[in-house]
C-alpha atoms as a PDB file:
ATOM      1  CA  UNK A   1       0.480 -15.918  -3.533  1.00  0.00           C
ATOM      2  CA  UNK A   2      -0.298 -13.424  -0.913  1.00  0.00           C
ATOM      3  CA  UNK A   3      -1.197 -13.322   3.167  1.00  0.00           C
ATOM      4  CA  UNK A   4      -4.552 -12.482   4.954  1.00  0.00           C
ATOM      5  CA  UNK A   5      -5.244 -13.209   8.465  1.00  0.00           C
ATOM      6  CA  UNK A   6      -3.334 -14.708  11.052  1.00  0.00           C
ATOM      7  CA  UNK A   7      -3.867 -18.459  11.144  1.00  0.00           C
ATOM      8  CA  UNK A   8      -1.479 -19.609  13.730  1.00  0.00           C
ATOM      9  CA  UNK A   9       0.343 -16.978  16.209  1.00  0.00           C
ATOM     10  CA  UNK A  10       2.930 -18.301  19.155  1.00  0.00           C
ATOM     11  CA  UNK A  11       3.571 -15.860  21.730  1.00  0.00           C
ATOM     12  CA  UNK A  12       7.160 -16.965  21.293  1.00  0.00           C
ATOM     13  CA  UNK A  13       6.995 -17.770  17.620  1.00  0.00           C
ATOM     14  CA  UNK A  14       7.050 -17.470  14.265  1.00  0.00           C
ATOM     15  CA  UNK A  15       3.204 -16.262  13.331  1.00  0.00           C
ATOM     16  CA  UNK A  16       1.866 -17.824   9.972  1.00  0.00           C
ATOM     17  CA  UNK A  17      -0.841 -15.643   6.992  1.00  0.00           C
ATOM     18  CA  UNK A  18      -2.759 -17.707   5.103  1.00  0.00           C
ATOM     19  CA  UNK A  19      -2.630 -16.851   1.044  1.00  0.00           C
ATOM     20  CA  UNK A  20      -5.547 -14.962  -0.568  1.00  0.00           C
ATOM     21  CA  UNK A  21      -5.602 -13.101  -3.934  1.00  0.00           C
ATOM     22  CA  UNK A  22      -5.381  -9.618  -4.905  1.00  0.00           C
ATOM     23  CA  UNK A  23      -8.687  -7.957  -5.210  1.00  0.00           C
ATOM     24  CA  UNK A  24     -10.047  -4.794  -6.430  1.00  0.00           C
ATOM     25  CA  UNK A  25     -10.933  -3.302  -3.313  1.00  0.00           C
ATOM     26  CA  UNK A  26     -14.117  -1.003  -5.230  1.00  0.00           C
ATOM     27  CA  UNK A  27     -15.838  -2.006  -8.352  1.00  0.00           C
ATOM     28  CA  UNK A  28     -15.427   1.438  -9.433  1.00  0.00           C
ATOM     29  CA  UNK A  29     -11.213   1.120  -8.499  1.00  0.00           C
ATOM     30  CA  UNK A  30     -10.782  -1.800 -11.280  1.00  0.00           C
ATOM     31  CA  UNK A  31      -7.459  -1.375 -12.463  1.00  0.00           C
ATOM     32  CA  UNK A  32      -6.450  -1.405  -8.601  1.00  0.00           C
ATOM     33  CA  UNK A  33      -5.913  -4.647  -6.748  1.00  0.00           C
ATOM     34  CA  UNK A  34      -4.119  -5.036  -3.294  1.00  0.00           C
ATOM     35  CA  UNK A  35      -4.346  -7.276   0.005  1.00  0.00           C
ATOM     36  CA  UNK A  36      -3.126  -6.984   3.167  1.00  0.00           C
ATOM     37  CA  UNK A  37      -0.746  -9.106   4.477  1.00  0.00           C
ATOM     38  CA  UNK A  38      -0.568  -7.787   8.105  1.00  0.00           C
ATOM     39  CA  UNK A  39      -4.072  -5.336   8.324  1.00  0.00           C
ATOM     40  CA  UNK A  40      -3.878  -2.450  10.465  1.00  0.00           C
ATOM     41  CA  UNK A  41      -6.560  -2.790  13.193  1.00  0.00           C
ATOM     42  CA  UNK A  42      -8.785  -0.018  13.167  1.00  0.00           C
ATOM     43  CA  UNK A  43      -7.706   0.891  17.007  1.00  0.00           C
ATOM     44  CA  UNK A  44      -4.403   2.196  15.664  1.00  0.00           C
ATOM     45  CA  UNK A  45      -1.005   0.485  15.875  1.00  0.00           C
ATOM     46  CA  UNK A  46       2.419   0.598  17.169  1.00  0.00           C
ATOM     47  CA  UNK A  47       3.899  -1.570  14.476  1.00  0.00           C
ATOM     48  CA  UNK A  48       3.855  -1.527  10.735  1.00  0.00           C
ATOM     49  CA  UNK A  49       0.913  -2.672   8.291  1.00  0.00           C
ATOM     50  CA  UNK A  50       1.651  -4.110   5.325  1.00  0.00           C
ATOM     51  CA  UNK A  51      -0.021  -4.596   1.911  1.00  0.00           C
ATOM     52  CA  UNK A  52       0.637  -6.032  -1.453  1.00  0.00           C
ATOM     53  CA  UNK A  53      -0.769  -3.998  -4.191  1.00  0.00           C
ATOM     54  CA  UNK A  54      -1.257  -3.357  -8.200  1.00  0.00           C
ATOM     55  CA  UNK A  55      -1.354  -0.385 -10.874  1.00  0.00           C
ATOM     56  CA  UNK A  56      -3.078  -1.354 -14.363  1.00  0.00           C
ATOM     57  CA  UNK A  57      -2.705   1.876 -16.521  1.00  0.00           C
ATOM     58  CA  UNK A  58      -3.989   3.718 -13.472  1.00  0.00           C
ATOM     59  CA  UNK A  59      -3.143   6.214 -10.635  1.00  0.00           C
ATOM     60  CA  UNK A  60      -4.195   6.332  -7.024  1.00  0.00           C
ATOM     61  CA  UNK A  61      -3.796   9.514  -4.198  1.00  0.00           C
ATOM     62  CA  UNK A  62      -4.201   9.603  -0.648  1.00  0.00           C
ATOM     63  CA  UNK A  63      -3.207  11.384   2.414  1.00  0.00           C
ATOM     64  CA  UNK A  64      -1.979   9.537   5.243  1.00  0.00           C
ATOM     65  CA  UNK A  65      -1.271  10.103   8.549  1.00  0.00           C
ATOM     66  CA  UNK A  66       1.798   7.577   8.612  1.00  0.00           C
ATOM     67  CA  UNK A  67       4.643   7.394   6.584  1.00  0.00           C
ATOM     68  CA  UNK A  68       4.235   5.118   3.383  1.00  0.00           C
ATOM     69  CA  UNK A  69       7.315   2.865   2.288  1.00  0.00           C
ATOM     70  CA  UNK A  70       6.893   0.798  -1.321  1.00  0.00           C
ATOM     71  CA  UNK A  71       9.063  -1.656  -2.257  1.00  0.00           C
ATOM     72  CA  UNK A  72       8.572  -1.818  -6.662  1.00  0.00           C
ATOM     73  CA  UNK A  73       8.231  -5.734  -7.477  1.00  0.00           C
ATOM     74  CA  UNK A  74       7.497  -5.225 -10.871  1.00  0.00           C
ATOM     75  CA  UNK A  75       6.939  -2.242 -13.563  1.00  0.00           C
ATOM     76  CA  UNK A  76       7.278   0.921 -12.867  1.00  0.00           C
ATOM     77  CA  UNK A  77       5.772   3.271 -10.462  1.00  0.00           C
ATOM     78  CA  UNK A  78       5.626   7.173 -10.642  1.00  0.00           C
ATOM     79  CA  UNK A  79       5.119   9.177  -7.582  1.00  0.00           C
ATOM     80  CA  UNK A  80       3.959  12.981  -6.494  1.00  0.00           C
ATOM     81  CA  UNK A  81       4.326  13.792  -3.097  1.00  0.00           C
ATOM     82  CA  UNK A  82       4.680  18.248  -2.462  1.00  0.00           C
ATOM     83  CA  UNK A  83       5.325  19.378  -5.939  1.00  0.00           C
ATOM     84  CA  UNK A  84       8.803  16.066  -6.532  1.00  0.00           C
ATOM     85  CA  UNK A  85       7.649  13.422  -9.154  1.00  0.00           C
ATOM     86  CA  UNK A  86       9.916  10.571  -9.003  1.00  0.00           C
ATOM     87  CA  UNK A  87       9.810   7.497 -11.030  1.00  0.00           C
ATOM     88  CA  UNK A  88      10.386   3.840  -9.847  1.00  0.00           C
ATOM     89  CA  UNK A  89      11.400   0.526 -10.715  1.00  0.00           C
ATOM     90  CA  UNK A  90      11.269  -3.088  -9.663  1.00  0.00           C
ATOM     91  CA  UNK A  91      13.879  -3.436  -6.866  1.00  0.00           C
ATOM     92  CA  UNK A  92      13.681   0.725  -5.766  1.00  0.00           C
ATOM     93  CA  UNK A  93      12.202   1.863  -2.555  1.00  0.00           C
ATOM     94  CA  UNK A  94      10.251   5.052  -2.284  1.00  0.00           C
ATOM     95  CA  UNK A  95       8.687   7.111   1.061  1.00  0.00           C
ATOM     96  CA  UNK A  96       5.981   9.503   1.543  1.00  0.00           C
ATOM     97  CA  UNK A  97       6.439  10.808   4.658  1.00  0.00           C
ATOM     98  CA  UNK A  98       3.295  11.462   7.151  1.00  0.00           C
ATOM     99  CA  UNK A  99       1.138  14.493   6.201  1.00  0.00           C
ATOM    100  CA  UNK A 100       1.490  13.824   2.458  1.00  0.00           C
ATOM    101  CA  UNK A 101      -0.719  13.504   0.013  1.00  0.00           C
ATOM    102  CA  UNK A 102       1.107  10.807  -2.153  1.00  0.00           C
ATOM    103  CA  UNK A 103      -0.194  10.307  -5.801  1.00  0.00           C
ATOM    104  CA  UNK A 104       1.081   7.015  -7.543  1.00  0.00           C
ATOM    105  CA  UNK A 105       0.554   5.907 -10.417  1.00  0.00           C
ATOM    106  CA  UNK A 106       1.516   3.011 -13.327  1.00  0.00           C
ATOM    107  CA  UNK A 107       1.549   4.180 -17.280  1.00  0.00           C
ATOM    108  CA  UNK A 108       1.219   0.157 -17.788  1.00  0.00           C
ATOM    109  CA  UNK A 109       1.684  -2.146 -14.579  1.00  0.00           C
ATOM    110  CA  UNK A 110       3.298  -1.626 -11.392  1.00  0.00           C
ATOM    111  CA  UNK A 111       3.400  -4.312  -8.487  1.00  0.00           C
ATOM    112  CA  UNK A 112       4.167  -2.654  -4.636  1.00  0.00           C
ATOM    113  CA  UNK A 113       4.651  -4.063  -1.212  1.00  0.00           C
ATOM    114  CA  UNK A 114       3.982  -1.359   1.050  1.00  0.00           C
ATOM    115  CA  UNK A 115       4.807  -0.818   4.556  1.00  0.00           C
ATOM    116  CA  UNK A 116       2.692   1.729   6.683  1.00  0.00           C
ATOM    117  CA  UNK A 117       4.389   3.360   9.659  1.00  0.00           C
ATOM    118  CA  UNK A 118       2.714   3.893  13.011  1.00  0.00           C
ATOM    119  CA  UNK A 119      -0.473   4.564  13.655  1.00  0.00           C
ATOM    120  CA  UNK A 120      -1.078   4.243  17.068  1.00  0.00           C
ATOM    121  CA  UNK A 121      -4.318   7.168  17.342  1.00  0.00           C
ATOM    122  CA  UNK A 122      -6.325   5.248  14.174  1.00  0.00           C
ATOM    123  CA  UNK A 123      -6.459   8.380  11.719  1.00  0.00           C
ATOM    124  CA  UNK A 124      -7.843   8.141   8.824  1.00  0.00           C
ATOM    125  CA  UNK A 125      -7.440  10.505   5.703  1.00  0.00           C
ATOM    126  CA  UNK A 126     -10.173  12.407   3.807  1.00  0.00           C
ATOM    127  CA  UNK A 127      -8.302  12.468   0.437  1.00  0.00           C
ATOM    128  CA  UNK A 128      -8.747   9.160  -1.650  1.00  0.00           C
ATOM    129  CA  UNK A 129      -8.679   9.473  -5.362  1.00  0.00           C
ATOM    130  CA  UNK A 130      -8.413   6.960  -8.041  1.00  0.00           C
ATOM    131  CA  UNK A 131      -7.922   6.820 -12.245  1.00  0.00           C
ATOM    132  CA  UNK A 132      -7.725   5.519 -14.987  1.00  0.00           C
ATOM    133  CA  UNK A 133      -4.648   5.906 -18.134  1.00  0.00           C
END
């Protein structure tokens, strides 16, 4: 049960996401399936953006220019971020901060909500990577 798009927003209210799956986002990213819940528009933001995402026996690294906050639902997550390796599990927070590269990955299954900080000038990263256990 997950969130995409706003469906019903009161300038005063409570604003409602109607449910979609998770969904490999690449048919050559399989093993990795995620969803936004609240999508970061591609102008930048001044808020947060978040995501629901999955790890299937596979790893995933990126650079971004916000700081990256996952919450571990489920399994158990190990992350790289400048030379630390931490590992994870459901219940555990961890941060990159901005200007990482964070690498993340799942030996079996790991299930993340993930919060992106800030992002009010839109930048993107040039470092995606993704494989497979």
């Amino acid at each position: 049960m997950a969130y995409v798009g706003e469906v019903e927003a009161q300038p005063d209210g409570p604003r409602v996401w109607s449910r979609a799956p998770l969904t490999a986002q690449h048919p050559q990213w399989p093993r990795m399936r995620s969803r936004w819940l609240i999508a970061p528009s591609p102008e930048g933001w001044h808020d947060v953006a978040l995501s629901e995402w999955e790890l299937d026996r596979a790893g995933w690294a990126d650079l971004h220019p916000h700081t990256e906050t996952n919450l571990v639902v489920s399994g158990e997550l190990h992350v790289e971020c400048q030379g630390r390796t931490v590992v994870v599990g459901a219940g555990e927070l961890v941060q990159v901060p901005a200007g990482c590269v964070g690498r993340y990955w799942a030996p079996e299954h790991a299930r993340m909500i993930a919060v992106y900080g800030p992002n009010p000038a839109a930048e993107n990263t040039d470092v995606i990577e993704y494989w497979e256990l």
